[in-house]
C-alpha atoms as a PDB file:
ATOM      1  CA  UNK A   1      77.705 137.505 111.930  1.00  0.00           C
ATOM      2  CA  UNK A   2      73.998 138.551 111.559  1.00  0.00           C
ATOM      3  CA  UNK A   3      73.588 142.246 109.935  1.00  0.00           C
ATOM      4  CA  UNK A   4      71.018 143.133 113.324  1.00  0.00           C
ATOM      5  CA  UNK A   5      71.600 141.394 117.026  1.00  0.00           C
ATOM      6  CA  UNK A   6      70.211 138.116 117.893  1.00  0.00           C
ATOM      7  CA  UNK A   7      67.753 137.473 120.710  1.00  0.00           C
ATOM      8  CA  UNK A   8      68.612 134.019 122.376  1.00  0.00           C
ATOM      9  CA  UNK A   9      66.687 131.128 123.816  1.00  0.00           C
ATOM     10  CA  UNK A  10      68.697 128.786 125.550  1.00  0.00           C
ATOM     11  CA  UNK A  11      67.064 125.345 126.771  1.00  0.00           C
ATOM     12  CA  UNK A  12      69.060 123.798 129.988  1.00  0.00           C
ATOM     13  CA  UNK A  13      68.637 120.266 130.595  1.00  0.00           C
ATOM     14  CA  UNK A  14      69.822 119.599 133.946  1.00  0.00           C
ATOM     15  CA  UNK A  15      70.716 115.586 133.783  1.00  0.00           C
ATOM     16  CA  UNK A  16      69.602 115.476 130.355  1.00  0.00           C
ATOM     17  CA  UNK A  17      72.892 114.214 128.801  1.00  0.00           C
ATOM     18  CA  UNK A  18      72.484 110.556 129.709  1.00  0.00           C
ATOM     19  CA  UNK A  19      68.266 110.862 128.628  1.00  0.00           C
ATOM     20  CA  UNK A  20      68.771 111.317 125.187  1.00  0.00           C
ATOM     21  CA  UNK A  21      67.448 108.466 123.487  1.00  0.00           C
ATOM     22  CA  UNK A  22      67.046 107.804 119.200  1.00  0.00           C
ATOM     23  CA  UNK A  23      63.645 108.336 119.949  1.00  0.00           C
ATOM     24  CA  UNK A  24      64.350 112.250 120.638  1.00  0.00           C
ATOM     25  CA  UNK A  25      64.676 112.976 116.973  1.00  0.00           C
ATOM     26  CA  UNK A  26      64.192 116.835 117.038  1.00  0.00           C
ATOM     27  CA  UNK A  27      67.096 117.119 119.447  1.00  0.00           C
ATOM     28  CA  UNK A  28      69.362 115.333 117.144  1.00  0.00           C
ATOM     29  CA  UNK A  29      67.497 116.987 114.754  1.00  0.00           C
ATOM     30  CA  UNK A  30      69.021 120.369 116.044  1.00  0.00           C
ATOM     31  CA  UNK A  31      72.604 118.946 116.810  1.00  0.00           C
ATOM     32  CA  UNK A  32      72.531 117.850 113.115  1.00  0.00           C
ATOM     33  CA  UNK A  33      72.447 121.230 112.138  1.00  0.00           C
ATOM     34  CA  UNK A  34      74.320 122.929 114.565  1.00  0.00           C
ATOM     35  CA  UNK A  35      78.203 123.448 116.514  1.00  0.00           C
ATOM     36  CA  UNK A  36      78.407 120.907 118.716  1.00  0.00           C
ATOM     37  CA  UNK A  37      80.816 120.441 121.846  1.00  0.00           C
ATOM     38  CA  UNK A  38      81.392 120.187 125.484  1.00  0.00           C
ATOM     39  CA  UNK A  39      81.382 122.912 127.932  1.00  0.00           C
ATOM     40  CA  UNK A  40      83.871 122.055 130.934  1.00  0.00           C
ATOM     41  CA  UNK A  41      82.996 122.087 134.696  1.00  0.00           C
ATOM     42  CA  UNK A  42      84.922 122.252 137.648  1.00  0.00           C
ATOM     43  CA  UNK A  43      84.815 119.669 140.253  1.00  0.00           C
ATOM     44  CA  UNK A  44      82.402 119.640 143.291  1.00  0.00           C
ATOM     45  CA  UNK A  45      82.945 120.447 146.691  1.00  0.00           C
ATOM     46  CA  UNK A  46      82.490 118.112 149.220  1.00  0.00           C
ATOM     47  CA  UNK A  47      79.356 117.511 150.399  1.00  0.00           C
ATOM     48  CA  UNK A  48      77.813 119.391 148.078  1.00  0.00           C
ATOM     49  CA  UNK A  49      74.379 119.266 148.456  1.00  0.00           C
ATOM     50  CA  UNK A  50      71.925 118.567 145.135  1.00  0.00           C
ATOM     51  CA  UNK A  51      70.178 121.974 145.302  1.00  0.00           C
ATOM     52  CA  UNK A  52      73.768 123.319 145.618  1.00  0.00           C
ATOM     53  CA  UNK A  53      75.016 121.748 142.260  1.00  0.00           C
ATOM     54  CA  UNK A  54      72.073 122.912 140.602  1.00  0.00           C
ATOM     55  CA  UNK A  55      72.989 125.931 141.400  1.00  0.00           C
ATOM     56  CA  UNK A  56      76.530 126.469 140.992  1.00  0.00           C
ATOM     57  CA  UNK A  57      76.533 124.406 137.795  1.00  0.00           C
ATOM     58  CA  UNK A  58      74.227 127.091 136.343  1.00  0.00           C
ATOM     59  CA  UNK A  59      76.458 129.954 137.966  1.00  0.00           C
ATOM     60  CA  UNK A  60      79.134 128.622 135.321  1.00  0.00           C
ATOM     61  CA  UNK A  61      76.896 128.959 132.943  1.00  0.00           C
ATOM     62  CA  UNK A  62      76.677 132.314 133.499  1.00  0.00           C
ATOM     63  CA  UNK A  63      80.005 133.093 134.760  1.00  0.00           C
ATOM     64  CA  UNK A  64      78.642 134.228 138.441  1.00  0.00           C
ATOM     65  CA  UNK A  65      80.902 131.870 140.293  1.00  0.00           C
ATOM     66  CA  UNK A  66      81.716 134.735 142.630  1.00  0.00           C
ATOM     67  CA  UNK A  67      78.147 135.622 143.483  1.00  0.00           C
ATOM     68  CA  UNK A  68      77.145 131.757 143.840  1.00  0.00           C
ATOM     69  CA  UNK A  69      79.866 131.585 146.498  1.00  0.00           C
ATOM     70  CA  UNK A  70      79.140 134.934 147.643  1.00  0.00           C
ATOM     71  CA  UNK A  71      75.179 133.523 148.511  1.00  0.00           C
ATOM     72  CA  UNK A  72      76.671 130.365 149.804  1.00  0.00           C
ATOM     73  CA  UNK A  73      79.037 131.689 152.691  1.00  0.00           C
ATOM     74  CA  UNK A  74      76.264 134.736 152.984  1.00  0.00           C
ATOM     75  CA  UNK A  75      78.509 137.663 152.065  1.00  0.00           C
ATOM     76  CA  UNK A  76      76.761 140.490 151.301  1.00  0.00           C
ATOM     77  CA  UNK A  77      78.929 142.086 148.683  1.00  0.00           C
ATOM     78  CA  UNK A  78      77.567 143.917 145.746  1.00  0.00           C
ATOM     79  CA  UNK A  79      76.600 141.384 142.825  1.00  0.00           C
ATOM     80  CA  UNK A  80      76.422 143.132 139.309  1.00  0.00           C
ATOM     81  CA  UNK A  81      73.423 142.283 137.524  1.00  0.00           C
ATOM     82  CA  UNK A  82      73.526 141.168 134.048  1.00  0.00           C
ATOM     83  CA  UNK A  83      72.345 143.355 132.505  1.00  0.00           C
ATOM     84  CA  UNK A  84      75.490 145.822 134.100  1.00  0.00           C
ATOM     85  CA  UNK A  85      77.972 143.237 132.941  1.00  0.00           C
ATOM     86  CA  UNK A  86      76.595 143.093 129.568  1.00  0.00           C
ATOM     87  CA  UNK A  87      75.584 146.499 128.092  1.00  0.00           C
ATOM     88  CA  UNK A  88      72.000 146.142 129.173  1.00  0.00           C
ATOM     89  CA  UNK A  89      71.381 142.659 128.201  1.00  0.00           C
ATOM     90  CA  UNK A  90      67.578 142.058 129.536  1.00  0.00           C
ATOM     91  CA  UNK A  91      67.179 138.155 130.824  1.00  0.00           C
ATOM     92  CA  UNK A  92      64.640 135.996 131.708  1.00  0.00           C
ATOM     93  CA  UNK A  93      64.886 132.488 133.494  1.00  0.00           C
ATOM     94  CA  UNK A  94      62.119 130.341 133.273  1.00  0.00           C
ATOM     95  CA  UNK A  95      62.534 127.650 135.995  1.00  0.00           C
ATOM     96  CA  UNK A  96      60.800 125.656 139.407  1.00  0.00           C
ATOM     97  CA  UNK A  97      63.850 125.271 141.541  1.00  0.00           C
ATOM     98  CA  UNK A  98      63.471 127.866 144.209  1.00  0.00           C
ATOM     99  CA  UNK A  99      67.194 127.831 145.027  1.00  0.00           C
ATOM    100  CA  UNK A 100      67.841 128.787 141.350  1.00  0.00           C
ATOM    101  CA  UNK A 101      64.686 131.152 141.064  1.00  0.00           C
ATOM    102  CA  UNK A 102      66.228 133.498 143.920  1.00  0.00           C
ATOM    103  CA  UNK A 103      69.824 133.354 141.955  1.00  0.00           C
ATOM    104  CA  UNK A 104      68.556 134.473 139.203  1.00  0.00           C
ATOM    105  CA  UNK A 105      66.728 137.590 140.780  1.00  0.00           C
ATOM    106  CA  UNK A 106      69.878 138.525 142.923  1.00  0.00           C
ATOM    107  CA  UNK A 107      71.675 138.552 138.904  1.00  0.00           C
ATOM    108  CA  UNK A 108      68.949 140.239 137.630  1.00  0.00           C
ATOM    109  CA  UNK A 109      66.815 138.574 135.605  1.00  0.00           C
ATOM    110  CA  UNK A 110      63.502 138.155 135.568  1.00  0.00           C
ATOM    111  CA  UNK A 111      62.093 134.772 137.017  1.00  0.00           C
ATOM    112  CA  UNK A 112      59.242 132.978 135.554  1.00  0.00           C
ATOM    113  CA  UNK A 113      57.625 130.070 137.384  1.00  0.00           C
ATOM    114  CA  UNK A 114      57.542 126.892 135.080  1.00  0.00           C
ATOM    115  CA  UNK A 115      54.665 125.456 136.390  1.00  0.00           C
ATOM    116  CA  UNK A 116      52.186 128.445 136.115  1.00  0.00           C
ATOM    117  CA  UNK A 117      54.452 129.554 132.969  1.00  0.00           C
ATOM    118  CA  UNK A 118      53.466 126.362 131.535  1.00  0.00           C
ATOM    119  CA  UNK A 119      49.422 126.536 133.441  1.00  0.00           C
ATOM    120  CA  UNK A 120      50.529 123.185 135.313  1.00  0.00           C
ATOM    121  CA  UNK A 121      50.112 121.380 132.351  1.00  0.00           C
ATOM    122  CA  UNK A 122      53.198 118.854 130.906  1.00  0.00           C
ATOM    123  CA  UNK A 123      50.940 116.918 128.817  1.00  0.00           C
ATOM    124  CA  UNK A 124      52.545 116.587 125.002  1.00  0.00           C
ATOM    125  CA  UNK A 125      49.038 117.848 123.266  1.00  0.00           C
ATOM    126  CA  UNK A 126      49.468 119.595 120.787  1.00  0.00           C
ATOM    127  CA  UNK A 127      47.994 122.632 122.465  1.00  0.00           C
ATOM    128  CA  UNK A 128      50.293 122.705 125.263  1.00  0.00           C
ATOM    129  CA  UNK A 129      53.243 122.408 123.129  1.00  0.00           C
ATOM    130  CA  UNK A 130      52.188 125.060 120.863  1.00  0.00           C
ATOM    131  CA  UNK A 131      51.229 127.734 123.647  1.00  0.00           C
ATOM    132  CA  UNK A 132      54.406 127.160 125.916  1.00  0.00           C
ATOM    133  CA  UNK A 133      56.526 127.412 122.268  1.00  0.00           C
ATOM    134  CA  UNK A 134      54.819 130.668 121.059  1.00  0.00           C
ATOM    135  CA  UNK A 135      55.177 132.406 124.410  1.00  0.00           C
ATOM    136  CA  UNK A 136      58.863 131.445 124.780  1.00  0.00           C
ATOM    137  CA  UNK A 137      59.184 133.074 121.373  1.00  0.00           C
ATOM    138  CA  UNK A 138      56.860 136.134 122.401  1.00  0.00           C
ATOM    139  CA  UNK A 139      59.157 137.186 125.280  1.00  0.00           C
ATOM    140  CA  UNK A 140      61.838 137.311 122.705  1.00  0.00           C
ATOM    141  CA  UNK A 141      59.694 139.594 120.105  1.00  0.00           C
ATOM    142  CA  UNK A 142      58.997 136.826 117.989  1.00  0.00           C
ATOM    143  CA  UNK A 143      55.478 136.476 117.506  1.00  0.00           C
ATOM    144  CA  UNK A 144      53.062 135.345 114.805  1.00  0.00           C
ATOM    145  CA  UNK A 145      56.187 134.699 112.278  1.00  0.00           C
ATOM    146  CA  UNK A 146      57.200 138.237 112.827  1.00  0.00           C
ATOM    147  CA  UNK A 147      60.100 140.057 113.938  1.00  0.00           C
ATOM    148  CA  UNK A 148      58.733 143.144 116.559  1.00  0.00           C
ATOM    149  CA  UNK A 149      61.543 145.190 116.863  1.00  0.00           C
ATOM    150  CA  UNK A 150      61.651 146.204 120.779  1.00  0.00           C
ATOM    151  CA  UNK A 151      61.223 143.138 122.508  1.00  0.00           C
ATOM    152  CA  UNK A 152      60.595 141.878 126.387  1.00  0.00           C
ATOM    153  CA  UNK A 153      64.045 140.082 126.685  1.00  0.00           C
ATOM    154  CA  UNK A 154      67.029 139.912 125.097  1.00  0.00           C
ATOM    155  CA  UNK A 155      68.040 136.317 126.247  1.00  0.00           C
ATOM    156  CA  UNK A 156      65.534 133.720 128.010  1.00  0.00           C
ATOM    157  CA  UNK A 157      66.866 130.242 129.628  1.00  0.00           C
ATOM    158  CA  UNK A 158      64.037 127.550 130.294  1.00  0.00           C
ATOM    159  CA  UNK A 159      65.731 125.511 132.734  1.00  0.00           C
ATOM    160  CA  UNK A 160      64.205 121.976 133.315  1.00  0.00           C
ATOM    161  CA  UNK A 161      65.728 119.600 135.896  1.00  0.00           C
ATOM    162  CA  UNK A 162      66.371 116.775 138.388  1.00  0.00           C
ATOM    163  CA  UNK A 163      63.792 116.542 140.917  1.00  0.00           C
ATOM    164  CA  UNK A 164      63.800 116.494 144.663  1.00  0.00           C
ATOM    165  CA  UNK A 165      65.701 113.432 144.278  1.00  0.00           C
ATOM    166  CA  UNK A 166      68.157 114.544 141.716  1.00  0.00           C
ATOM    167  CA  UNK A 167      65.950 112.458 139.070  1.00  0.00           C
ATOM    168  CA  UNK A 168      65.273 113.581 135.854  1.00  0.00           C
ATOM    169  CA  UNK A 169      61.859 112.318 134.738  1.00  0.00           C
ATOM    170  CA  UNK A 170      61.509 110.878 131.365  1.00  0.00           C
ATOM    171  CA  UNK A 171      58.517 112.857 130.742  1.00  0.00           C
ATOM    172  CA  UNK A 172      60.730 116.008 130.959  1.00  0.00           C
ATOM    173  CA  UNK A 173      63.322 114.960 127.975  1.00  0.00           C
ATOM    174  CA  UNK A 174      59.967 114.562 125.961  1.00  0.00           C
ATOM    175  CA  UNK A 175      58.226 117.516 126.782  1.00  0.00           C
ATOM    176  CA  UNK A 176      61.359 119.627 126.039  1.00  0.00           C
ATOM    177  CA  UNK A 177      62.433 117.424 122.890  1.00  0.00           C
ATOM    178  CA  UNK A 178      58.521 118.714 121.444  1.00  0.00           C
ATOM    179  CA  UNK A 179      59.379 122.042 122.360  1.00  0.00           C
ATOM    180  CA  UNK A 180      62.524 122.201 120.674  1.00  0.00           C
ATOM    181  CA  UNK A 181      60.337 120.696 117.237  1.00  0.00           C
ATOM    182  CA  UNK A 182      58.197 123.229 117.981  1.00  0.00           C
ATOM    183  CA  UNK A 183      60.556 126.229 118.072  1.00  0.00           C
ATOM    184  CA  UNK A 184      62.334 125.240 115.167  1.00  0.00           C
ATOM    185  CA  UNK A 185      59.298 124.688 112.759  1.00  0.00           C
ATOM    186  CA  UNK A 186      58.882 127.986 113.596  1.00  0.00           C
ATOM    187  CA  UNK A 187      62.579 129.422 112.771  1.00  0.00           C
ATOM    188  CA  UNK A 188      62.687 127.470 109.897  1.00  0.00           C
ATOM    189  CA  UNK A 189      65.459 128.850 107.433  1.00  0.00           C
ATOM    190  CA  UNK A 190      63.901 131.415 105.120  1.00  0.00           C
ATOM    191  CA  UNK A 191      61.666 132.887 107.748  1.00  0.00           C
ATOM    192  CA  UNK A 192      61.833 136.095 109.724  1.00  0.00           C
ATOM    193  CA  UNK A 193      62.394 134.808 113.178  1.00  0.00           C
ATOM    194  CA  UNK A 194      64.909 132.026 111.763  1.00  0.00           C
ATOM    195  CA  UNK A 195      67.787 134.718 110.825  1.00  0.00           C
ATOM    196  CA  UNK A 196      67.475 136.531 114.591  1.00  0.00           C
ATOM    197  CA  UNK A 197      66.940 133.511 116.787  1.00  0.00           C
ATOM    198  CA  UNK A 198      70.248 132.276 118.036  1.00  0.00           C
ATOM    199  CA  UNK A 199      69.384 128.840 120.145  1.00  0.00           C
ATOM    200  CA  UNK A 200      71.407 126.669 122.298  1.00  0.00           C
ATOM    201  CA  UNK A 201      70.545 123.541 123.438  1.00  0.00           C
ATOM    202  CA  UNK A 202      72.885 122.823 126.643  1.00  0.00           C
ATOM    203  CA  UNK A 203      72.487 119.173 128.388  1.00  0.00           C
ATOM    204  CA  UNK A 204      74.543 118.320 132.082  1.00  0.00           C
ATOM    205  CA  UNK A 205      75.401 114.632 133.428  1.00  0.00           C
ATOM    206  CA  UNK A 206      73.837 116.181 136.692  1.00  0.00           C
ATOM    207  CA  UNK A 207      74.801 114.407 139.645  1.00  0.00           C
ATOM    208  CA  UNK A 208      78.352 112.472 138.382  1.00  0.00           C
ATOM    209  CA  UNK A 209      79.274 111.008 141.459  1.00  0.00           C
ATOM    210  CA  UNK A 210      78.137 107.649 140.103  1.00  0.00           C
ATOM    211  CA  UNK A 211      79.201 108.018 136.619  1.00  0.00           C
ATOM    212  CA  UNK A 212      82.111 106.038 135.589  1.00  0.00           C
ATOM    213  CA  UNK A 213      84.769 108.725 134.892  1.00  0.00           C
ATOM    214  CA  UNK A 214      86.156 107.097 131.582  1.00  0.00           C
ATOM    215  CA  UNK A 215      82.929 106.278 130.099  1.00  0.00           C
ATOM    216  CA  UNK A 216      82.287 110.050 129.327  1.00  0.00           C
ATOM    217  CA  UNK A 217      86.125 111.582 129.527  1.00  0.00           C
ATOM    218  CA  UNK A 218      86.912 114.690 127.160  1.00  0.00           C
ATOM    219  CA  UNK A 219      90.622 113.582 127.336  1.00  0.00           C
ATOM    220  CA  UNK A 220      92.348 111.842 124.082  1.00  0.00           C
ATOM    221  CA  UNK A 221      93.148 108.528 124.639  1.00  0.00           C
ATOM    222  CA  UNK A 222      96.898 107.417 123.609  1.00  0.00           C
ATOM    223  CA  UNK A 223      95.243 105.321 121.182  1.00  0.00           C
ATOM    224  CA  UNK A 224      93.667 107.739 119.419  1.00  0.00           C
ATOM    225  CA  UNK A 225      96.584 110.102 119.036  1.00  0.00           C
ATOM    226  CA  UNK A 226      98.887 109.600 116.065  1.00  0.00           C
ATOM    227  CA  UNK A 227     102.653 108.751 117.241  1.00  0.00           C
ATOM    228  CA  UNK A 228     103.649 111.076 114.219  1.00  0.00           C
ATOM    229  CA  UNK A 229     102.026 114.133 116.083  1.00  0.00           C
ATOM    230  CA  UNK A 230     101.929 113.218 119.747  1.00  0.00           C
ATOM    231  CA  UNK A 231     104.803 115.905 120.383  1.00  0.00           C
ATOM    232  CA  UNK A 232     102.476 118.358 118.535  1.00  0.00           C
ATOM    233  CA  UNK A 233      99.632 117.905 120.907  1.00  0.00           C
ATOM    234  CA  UNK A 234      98.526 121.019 122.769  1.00  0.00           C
ATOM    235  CA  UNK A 235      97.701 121.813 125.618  1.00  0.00           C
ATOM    236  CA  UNK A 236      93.938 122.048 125.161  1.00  0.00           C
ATOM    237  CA  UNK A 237      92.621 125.802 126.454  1.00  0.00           C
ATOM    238  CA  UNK A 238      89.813 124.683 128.521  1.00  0.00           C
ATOM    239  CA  UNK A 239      92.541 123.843 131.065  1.00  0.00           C
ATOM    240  CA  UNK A 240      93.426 127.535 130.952  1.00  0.00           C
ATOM    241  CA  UNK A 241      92.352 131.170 132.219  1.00  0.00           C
ATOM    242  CA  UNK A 242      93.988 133.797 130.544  1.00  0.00           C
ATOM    243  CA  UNK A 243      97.822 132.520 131.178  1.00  0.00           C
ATOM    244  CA  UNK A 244      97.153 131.078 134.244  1.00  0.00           C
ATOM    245  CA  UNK A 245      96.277 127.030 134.676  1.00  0.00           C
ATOM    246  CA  UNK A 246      92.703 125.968 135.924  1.00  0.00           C
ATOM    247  CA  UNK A 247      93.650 123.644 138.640  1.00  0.00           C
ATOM    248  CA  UNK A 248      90.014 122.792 139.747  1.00  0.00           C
ATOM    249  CA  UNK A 249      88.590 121.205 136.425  1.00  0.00           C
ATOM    250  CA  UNK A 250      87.193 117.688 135.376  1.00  0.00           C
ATOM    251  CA  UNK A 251      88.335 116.197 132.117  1.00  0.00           C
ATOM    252  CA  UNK A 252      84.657 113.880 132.351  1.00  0.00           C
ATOM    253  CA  UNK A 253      80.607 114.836 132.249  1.00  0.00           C
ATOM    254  CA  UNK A 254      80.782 117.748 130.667  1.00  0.00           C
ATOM    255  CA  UNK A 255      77.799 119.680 129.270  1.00  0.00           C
ATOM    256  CA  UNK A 256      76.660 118.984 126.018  1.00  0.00           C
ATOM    257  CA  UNK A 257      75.816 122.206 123.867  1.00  0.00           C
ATOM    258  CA  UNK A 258      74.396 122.524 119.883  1.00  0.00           C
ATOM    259  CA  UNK A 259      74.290 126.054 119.065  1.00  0.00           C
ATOM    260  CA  UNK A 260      72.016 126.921 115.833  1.00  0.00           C
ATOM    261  CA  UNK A 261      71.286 129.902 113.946  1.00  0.00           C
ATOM    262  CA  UNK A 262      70.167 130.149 110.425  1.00  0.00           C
ATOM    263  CA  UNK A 263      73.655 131.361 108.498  1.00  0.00           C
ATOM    264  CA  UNK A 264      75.492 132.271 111.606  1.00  0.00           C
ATOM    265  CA  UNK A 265      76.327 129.526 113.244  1.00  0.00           C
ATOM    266  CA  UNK A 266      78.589 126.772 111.562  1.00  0.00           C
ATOM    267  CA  UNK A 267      77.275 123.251 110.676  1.00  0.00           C
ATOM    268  CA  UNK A 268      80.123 120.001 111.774  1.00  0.00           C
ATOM    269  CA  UNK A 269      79.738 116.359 111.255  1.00  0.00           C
ATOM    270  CA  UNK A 270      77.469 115.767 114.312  1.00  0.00           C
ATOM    271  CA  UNK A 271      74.510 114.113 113.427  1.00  0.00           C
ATOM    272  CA  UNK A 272      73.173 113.065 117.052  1.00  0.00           C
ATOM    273  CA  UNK A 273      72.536 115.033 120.362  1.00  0.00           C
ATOM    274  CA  UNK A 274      75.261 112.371 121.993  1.00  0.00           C
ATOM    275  CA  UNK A 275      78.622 112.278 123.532  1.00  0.00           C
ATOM    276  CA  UNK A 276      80.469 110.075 121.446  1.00  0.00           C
ATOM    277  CA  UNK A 277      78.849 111.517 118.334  1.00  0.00           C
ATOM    278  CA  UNK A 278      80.237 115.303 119.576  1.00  0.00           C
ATOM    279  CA  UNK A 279      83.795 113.789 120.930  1.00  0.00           C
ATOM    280  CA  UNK A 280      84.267 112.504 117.344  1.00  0.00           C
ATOM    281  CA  UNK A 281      82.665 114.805 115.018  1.00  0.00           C
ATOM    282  CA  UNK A 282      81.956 118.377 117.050  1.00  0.00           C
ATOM    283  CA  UNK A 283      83.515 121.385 116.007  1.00  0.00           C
ATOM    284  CA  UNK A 284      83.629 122.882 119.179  1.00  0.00           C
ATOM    285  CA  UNK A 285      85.516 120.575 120.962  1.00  0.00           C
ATOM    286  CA  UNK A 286      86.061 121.836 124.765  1.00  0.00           C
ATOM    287  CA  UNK A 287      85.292 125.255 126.259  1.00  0.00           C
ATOM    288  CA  UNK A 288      84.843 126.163 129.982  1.00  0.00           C
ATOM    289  CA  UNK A 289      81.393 126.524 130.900  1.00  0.00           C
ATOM    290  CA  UNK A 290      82.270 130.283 132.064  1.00  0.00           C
ATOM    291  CA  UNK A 291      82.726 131.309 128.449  1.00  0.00           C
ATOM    292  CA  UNK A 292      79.314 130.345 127.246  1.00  0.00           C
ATOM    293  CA  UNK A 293      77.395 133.694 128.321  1.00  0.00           C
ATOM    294  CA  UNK A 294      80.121 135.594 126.671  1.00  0.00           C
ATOM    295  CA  UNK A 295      79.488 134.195 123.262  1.00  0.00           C
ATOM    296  CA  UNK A 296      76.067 134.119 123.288  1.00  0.00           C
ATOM    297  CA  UNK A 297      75.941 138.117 124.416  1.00  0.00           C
ATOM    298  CA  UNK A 298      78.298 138.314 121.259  1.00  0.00           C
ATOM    299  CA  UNK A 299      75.864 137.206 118.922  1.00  0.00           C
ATOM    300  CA  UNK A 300      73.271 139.324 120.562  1.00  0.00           C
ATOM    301  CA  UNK A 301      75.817 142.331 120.183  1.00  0.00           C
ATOM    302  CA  UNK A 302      75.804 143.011 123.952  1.00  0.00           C
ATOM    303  CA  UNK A 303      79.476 142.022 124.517  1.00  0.00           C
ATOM    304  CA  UNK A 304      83.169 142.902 122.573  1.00  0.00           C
ATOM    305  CA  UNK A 305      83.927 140.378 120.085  1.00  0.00           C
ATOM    306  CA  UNK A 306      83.974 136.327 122.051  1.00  0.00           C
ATOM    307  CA  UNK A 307      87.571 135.774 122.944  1.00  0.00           C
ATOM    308  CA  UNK A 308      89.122 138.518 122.063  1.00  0.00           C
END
């Protein structure tokens, strides 16, 4: 644990996880020095619309499943912000999908446009990577390789997407595969802003409906299980809540996460930002998607110790 809080950037591929290619080499760059594992989702309602997944997939994320179905059936009970759930914990979301814009308000965070965060230009110059970098680190207090000690936010998610059509543009994995470079050429170990950043780089199958459900299953094939400890196997605790069974929970697509921070966060055998490389070699193995907010506020000292 870091001897002052963390301030956390978290970059959210939406459809991401099946992008990835060897060409991306600063996110496997980052897994290779990073926890790696999945984080579990439920499964989808029927007839779930694509700006509804978005949505609710990110409401995991944050553990606001009650005020995502609270906005869906238009209740109009009190949602507590985030910052009221976790000891003043000031957010930012950085995003274009309007659906996920006004979620993010009604939580409490502060909503940046992408496109005019980002001045409507995607190119990979060198310029625009290096502006849209430096201000994702300025909103955190991290600016011109120093530390400033009261900062904007606390916690900022740039969220990048499937489109319209639920189609993730290749463009997109590049652009955010040169931010990522660019962010951690900055926190390199050794530096100021390296011992206080705390990233996490979180990737979704998106739309699984045509995935094949064995091709990317979390579960532990017979095969793969020694007969001398089969008996031994547990019951793994993302199928859990407290004491009580999840019954509503996929064993397939889940996110992809590689959390980094210089000498806080553990380093496992991953080497690549891939599924099969994190189902063999992750540390992490498989957490629900619920429980990601609450570690992160950990490290940023805005929540009791992570699963206690």
């Amino acid at each position: 644990m870091a001897d002052k809080p963390s301030r956390a950037l978290v970059f959210f591929g939406d459809g991401f996880a099946t992008c990835v290619d060897p060409s991306h080499s600063h996110i496997h760059s980052v897994a290779s020095k990073s926890a790696c594992g999945f984080l579990s989702l439920p499964n989808a309602p029927p007839s779930e619309s694509e700006d509804e997944r978005i949505v609710r997939e990110f409401a995991h994320l944050l553990d606001a499943c009650e005020a995502f179905e609270d906005v869906t059936s238009e209740r109009s009970s009190l949602m507590p912000t985030i910052s009221q759930r976790f000891m003043g914990l000031k957010a930012a979301i950085i995003t274009n999908n309007p659906s996920l814009k006004s979620f993010g308000g009604k939580l409490g965070f502060t909503v940046f446009p992408l496109n005019e965060f980002n001045q409507n230009d995607y190119s990979l110059s060198g310029s625009s990577v290096d502006f849209v970098a430096s201000e994702l680190l300025k909103l955190l207090g991290f600016q011109d390789d120093k530390i400033i000690e009261t900062s904007q936010f606390d916690l900022v998610f740039l969220h990048m997407g499937a489109g319209e059509k639920g189609e993730v543009v290749a463009s997109d994995v590049e652009y955010m595969n040169a931010l990522v470079g660019n962010v951690m050429d900055t926190a390199q170990p050794g530096s100021e802003i390296g011992c206080r950043l705390h990233l996490s780089l979180v990737m979704s199958y998106g739309n699984v409906g045509e995935i094949d459900n064995t091709q990317f299953s979390v579960l532990v094939s017979k095969d793969e299980i020694s007969s001398d400890l089969s008996t031994l196997l547990p019951r793994q605790s993302y199928t859990l809540k407290g004491q009580q069974p999840r019954n509503d929970f996929r064993h397939h697509c889940p996110m992809l996460i590689a959390q980094w921070q210089h000498a806080v966060t553990r380093m496992d055998m991953a080497e690549n930002f891939s599924f099969k490389d994190f189902k063999e070699h992750g540390g992490n193995l498989v957490i629900p998607a619920d429980r990601f907010l609450h570690e992160v506020a950990f490290k940023l000292w805005k929540a009791p110790k992570y699963g206690a």
